[in-house]
N, C-alpha and C. Protein backbone atom coordinates (compact mmCIF):
# COMPACT_ATOMS: atom_id res chain seq x y z
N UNK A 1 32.73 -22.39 -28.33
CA UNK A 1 32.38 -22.79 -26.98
C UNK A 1 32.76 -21.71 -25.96
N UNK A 2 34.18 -21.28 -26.36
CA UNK A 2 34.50 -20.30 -25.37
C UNK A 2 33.15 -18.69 -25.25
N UNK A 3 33.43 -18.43 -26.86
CA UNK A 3 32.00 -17.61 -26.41
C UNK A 3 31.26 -17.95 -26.07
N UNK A 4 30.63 -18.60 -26.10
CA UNK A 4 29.35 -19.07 -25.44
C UNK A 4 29.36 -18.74 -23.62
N UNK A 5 30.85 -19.04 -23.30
CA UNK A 5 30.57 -19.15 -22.09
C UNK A 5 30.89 -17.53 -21.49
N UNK A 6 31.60 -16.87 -22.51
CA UNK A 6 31.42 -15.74 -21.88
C UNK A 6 30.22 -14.77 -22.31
N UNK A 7 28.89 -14.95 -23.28
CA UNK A 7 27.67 -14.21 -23.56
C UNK A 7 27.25 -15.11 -21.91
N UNK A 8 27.58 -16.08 -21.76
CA UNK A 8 26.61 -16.59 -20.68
C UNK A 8 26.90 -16.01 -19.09
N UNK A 9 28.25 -15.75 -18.50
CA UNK A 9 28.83 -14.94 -17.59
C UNK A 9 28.47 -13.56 -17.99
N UNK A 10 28.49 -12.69 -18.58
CA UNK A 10 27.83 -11.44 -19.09
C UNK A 10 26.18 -11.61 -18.85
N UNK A 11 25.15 -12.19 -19.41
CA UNK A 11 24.08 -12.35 -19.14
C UNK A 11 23.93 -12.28 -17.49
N UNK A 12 24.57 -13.47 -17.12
CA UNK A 12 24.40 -13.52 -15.87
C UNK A 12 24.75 -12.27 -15.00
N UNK A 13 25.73 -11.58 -14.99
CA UNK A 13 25.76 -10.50 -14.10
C UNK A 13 24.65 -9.62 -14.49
N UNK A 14 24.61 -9.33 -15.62
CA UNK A 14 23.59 -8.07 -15.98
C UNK A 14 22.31 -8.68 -15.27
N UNK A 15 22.01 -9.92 -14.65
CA UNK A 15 20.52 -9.99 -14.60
C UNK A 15 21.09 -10.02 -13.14
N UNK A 16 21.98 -10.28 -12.42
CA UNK A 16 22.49 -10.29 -10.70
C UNK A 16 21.34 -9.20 -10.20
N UNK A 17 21.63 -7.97 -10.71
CA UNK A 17 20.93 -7.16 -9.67
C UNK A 17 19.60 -6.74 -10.47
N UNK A 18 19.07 -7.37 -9.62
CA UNK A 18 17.52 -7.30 -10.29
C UNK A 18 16.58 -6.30 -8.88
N UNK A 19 15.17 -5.78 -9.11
CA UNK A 19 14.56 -5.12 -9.29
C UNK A 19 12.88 -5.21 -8.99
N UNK A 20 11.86 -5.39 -8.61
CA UNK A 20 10.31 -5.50 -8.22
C UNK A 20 10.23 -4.03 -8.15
N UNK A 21 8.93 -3.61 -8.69
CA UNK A 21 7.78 -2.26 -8.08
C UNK A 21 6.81 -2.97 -8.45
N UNK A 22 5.78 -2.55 -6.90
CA UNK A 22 4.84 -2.90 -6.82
C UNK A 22 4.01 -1.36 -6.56
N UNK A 23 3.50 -0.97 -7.59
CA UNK A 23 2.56 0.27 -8.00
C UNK A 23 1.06 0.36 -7.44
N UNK A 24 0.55 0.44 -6.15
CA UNK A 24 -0.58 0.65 -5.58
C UNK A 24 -1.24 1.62 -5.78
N UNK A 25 -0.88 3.24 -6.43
CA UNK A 25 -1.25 4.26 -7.03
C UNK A 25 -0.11 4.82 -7.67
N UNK A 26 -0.67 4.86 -8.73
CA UNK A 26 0.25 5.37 -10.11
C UNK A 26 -0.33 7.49 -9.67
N UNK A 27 1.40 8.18 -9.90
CA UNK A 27 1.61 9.10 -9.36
C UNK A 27 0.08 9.89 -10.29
N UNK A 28 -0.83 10.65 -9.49
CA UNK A 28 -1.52 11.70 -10.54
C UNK A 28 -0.96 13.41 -11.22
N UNK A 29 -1.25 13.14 -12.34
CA UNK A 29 -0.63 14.48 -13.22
C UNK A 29 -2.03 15.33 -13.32
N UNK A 30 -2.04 16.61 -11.81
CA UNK A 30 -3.03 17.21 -12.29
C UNK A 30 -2.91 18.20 -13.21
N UNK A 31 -1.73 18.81 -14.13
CA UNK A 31 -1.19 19.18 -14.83
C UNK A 31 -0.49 18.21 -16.31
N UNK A 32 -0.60 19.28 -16.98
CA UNK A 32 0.31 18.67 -18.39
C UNK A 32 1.88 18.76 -17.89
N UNK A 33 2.31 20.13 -16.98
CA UNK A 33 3.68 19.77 -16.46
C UNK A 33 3.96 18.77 -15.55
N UNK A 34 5.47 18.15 -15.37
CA UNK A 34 5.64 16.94 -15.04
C UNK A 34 5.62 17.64 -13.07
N UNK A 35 5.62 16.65 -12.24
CA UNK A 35 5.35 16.48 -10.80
C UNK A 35 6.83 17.04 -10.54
N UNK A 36 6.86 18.00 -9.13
CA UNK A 36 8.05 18.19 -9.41
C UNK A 36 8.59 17.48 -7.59
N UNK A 37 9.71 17.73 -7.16
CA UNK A 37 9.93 17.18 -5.64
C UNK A 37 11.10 17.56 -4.84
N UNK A 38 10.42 18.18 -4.05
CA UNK A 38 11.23 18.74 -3.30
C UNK A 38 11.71 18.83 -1.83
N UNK A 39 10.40 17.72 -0.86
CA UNK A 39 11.01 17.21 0.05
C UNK A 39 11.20 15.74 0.09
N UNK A 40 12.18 15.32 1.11
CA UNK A 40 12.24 13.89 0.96
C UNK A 40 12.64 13.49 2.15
N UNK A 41 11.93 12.73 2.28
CA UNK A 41 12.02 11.75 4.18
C UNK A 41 11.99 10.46 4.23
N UNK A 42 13.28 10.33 4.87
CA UNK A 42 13.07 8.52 4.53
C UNK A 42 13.05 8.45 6.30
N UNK A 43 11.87 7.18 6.59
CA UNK A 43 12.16 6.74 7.68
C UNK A 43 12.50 5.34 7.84
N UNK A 44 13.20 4.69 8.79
CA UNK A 44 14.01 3.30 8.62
C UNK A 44 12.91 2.61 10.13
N UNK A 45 12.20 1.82 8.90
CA UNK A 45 11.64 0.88 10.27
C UNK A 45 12.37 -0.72 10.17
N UNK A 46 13.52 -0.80 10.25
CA UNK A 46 13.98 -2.11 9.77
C UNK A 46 15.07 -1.96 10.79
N UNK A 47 15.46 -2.17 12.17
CA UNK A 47 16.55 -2.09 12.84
C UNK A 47 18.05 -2.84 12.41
N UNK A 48 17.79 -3.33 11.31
CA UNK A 48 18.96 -3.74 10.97
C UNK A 48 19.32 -2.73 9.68
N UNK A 49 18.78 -2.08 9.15
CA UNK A 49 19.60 -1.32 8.11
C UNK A 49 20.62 -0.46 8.82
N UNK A 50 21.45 0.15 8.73
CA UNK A 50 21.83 1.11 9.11
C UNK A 50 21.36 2.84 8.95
N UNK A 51 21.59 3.55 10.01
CA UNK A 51 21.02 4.66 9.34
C UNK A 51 21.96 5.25 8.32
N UNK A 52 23.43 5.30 8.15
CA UNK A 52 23.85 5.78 6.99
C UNK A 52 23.49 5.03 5.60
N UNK A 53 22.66 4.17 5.47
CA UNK A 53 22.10 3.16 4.52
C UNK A 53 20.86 4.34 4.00
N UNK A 54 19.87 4.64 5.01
CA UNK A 54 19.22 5.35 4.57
C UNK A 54 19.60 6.82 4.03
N UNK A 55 20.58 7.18 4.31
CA UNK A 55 21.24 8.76 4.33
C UNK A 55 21.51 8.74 2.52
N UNK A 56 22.34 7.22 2.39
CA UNK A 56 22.66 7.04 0.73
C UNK A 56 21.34 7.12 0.01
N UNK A 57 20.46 6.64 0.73
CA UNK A 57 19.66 6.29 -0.31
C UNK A 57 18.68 7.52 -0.68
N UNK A 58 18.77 8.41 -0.02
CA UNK A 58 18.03 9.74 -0.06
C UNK A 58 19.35 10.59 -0.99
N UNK A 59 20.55 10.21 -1.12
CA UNK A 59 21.40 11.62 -1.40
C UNK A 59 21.41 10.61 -2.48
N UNK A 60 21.11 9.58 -3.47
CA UNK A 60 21.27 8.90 -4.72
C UNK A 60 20.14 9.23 -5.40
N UNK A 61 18.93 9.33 -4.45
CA UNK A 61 17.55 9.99 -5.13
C UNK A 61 17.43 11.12 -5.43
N UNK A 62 18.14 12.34 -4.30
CA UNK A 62 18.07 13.38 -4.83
C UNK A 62 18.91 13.86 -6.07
N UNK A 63 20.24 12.97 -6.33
CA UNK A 63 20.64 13.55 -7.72
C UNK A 63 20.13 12.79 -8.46
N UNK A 64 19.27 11.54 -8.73
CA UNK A 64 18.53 11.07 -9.87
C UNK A 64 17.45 12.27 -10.13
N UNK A 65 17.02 12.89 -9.35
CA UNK A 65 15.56 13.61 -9.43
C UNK A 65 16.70 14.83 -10.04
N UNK A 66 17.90 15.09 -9.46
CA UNK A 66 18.49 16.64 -9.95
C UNK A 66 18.59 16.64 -11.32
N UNK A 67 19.16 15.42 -11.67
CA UNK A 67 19.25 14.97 -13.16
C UNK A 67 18.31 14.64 -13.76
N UNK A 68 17.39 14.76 -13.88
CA UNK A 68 16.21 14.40 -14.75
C UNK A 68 15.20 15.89 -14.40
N UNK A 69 15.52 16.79 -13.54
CA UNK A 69 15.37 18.28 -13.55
C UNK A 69 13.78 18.16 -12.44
N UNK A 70 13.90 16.89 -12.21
CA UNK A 70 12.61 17.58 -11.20
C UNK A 70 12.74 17.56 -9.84
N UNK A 71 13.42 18.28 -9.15
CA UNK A 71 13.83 18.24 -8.02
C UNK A 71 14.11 20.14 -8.00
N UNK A 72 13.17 20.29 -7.12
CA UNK A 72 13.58 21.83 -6.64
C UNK A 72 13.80 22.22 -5.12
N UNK A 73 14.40 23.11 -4.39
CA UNK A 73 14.72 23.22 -3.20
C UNK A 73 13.36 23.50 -2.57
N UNK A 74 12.31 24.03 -3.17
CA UNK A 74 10.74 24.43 -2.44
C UNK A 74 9.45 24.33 -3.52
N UNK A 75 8.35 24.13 -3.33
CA UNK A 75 7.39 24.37 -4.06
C UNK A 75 6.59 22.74 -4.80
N UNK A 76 7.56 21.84 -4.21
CA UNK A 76 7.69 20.30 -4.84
C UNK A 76 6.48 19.61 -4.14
N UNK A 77 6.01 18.60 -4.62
CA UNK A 77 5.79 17.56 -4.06
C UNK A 77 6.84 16.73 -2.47
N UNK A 78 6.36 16.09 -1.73
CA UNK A 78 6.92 15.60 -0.49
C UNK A 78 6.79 14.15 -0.69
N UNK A 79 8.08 13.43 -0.24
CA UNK A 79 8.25 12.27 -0.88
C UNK A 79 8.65 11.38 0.53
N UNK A 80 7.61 10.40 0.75
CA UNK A 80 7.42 9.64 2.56
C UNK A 80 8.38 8.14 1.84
N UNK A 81 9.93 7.80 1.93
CA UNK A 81 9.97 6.60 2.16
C UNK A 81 10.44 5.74 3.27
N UNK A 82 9.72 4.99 3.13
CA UNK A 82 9.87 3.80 4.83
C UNK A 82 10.44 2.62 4.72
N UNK A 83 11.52 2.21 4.77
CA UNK A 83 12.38 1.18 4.56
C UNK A 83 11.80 0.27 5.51
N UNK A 84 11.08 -0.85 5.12
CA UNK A 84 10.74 -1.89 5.55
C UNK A 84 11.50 -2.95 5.76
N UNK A 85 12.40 -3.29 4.74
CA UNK A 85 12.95 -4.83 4.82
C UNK A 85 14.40 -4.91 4.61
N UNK A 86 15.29 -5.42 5.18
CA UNK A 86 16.91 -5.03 4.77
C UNK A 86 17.62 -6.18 5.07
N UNK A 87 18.11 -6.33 3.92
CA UNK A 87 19.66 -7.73 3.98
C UNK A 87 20.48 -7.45 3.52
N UNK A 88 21.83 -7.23 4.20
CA UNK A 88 22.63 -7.41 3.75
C UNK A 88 23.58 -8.63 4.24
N UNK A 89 24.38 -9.33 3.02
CA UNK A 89 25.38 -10.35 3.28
C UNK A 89 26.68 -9.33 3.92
N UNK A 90 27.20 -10.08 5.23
CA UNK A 90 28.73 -9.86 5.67
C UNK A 90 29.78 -10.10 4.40
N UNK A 91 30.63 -9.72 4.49
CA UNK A 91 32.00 -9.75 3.73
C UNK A 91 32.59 -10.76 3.61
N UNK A 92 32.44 -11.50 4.45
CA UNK A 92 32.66 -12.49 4.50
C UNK A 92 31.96 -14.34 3.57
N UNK A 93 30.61 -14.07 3.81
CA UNK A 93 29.61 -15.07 3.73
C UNK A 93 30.13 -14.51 1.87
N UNK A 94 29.95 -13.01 1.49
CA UNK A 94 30.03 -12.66 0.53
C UNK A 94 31.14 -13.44 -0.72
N UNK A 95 32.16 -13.43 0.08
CA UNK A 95 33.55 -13.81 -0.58
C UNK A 95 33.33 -15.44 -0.80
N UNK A 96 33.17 -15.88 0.61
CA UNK A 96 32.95 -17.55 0.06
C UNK A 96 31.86 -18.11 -0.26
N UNK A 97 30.49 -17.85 -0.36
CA UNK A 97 29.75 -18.37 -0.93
C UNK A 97 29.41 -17.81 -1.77
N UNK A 98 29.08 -16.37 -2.30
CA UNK A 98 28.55 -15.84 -3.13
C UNK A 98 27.48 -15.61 -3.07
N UNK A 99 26.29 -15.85 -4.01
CA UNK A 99 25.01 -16.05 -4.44
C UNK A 99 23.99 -17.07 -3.86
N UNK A 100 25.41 -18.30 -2.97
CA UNK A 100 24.26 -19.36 -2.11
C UNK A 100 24.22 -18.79 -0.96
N UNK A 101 24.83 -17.55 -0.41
CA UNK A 101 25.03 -16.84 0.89
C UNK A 101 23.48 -15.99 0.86
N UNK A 102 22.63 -16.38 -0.25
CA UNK A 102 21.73 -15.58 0.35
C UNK A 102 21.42 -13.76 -1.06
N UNK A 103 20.52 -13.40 -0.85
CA UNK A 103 20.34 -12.23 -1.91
C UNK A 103 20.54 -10.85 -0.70
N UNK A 104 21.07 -9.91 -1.44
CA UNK A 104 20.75 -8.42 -0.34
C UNK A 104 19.70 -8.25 -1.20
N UNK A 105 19.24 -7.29 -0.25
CA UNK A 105 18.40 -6.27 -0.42
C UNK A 105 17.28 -5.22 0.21
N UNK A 106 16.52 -4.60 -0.38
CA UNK A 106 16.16 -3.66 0.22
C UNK A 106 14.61 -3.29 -0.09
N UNK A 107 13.22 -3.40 0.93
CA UNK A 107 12.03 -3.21 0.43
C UNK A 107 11.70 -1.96 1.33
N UNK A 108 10.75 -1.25 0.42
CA UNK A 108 10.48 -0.04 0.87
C UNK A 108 9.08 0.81 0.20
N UNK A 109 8.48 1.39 1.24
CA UNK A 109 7.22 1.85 0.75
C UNK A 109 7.75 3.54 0.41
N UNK A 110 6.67 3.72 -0.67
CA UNK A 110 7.42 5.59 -1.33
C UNK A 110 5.85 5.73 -1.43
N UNK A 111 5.49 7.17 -0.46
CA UNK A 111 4.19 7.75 -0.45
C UNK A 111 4.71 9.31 -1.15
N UNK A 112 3.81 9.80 -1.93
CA UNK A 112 3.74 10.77 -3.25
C UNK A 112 2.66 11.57 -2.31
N UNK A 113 3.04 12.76 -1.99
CA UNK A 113 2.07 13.84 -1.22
C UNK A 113 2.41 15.30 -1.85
N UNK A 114 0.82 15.97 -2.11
CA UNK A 114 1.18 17.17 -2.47
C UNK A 114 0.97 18.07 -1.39
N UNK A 115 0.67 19.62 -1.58
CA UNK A 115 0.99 20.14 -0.72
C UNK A 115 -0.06 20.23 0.54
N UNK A 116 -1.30 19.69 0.19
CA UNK A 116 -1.97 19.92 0.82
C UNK A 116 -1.88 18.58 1.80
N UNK A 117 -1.44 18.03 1.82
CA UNK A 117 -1.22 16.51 2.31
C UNK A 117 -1.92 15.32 1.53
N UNK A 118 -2.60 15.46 0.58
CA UNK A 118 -3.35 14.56 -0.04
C UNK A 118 -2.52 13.67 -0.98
N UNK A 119 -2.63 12.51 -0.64
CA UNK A 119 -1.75 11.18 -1.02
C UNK A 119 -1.84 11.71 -2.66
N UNK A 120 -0.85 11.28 -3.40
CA UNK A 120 -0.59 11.58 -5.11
C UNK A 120 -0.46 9.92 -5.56
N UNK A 121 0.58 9.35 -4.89
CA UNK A 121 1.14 8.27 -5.43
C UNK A 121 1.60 7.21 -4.28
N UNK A 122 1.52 6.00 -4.46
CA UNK A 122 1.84 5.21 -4.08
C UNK A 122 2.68 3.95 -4.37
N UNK A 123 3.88 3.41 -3.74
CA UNK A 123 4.18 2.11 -4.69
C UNK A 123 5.26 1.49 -3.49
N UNK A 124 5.13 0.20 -3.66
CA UNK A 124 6.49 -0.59 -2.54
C UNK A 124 7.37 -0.74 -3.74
N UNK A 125 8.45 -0.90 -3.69
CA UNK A 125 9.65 -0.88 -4.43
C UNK A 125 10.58 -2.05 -3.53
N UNK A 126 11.10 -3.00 -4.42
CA UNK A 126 12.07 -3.46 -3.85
C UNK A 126 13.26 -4.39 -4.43
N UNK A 127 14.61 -3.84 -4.28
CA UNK A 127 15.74 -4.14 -4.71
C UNK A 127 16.62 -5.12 -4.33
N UNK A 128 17.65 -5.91 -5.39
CA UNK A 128 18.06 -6.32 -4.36
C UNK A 128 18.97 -7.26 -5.74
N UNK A 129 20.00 -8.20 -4.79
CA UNK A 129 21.30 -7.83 -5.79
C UNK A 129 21.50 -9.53 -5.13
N UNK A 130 21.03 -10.48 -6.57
CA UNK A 130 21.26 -11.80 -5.71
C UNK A 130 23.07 -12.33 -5.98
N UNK A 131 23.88 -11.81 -6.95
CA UNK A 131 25.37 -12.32 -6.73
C UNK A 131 25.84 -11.58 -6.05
N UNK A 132 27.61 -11.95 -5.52
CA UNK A 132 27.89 -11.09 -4.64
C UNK A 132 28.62 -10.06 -5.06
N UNK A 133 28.17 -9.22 -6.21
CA UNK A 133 28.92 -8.31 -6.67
C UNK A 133 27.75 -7.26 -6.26
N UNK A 134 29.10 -6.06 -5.65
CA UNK A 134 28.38 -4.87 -5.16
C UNK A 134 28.49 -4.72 -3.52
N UNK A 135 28.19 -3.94 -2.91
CA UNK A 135 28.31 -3.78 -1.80
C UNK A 135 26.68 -3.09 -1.18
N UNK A 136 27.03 -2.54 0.06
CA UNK A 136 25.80 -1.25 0.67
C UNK A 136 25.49 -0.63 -0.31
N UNK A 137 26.41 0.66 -1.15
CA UNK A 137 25.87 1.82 -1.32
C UNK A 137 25.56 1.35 -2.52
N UNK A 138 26.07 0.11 -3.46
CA UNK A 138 25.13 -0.46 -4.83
C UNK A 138 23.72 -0.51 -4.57
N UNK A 139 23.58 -1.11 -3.68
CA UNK A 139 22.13 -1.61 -3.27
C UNK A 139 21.41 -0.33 -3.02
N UNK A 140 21.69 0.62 -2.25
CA UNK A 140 21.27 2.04 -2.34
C UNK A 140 20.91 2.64 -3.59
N UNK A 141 21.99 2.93 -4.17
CA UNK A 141 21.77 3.59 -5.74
C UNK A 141 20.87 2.72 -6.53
N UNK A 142 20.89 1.47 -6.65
CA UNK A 142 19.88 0.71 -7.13
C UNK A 142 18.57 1.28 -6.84
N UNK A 143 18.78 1.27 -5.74
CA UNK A 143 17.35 1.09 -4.69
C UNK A 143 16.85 2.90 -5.32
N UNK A 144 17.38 3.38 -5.26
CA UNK A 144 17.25 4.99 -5.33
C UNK A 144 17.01 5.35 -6.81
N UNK A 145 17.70 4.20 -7.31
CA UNK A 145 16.81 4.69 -9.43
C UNK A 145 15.81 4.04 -9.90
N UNK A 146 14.97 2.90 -8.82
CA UNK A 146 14.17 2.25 -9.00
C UNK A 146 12.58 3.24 -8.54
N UNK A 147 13.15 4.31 -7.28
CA UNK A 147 12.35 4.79 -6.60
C UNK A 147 11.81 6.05 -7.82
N UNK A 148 13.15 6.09 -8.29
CA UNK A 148 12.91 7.74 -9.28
C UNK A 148 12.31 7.14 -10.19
N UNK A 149 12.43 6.07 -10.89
CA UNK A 149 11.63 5.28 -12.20
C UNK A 149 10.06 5.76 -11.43
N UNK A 150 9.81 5.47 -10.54
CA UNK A 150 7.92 5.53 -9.84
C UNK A 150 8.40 7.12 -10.14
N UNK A 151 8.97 7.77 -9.35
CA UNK A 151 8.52 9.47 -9.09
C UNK A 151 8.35 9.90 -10.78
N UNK A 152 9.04 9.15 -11.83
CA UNK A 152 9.36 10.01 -13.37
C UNK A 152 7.52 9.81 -13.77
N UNK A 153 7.41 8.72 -13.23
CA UNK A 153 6.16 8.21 -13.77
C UNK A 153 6.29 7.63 -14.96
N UNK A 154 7.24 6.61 -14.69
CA UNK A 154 7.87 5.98 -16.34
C UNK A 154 7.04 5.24 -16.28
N UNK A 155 6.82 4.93 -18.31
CA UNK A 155 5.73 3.85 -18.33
C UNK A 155 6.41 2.56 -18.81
N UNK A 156 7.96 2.44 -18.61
CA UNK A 156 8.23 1.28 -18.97
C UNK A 156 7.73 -0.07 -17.95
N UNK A 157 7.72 -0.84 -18.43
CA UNK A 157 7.53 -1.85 -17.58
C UNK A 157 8.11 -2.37 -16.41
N UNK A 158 7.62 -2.44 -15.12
CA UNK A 158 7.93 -2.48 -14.05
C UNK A 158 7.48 -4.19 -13.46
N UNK A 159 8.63 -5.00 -13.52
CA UNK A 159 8.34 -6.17 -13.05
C UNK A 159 9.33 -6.52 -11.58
């Protein structure tokens, strides 16, 4: 019984911070080499995020992209994201209710441009962390390996 209840507390966190992409144009490979990226602009149309919210979420993308080697200082693809939607729970609401306090999270459009300005890729992405484990910059880094999953052009499944 006791295991049981701890495969079931384990399950449960691992599924807490969950995940949506919504893929409107899948990135194009006009090459056999992979897309590479090298600018990145996030703009915050959501007056409640903060702007150091967006600052994380660009410096978590750029070392996902450093680490997976496609990220160069010039010559890249230009990467438009626009933070649309933002919740976060207080510290408070966090501690005593938890998970009935409500989900964070974070929706956001990622436009894929090459050099000529001609759209590559498209997709809304959006994260978000319904227990109260984690803070801001979780939700960021989340938010920021969900974005690189679209830029890799992974074909795992995106629900």
């Amino acid at each position: 019984m006791f295991n049981k209840i701890i495969i079931l507390t384990i399950a449960m966190l691992l599924t807490a911070c969950s995940s949506s992409t919504k893929i409107s144009q899948a990135i194009k490979a006009n090459h056999l080499k992979p897309t590479t990226y090298s600018n990145i602009v996030i703009t915050n149309n959501n007056t409640e995020a903060p702007e150091h919210f967006a600052d994380a979420v660009k410096s978590y993308l750029k070392q996902e992209l450093k680490n997976n080697a496609i990220y160069k200082k010039a010559g890249g693809s230009n990467v438009t994201i626009s933070i649309n939607g933002y919740r976060m729970r207080s510290g408070f609401s966090r501690a005593m209710f938890g998970m009935f306090a409500g989900k964070d999270g974070v929706d956001s459009e990622v436009v894929v441009t090459d050099a000529q300005g001609d759209v590559i890729g498209k997709s809304t992405i959006s994260s978000y962390n319904i227990m109260a484990i984690g803070d801001m910059q979780d939700i960021a880094r989340m938010h920021a390996e969900e974005i690189a999953k679209f830029l890799r052009n992974d074909k795992q499944k995106k629900s």
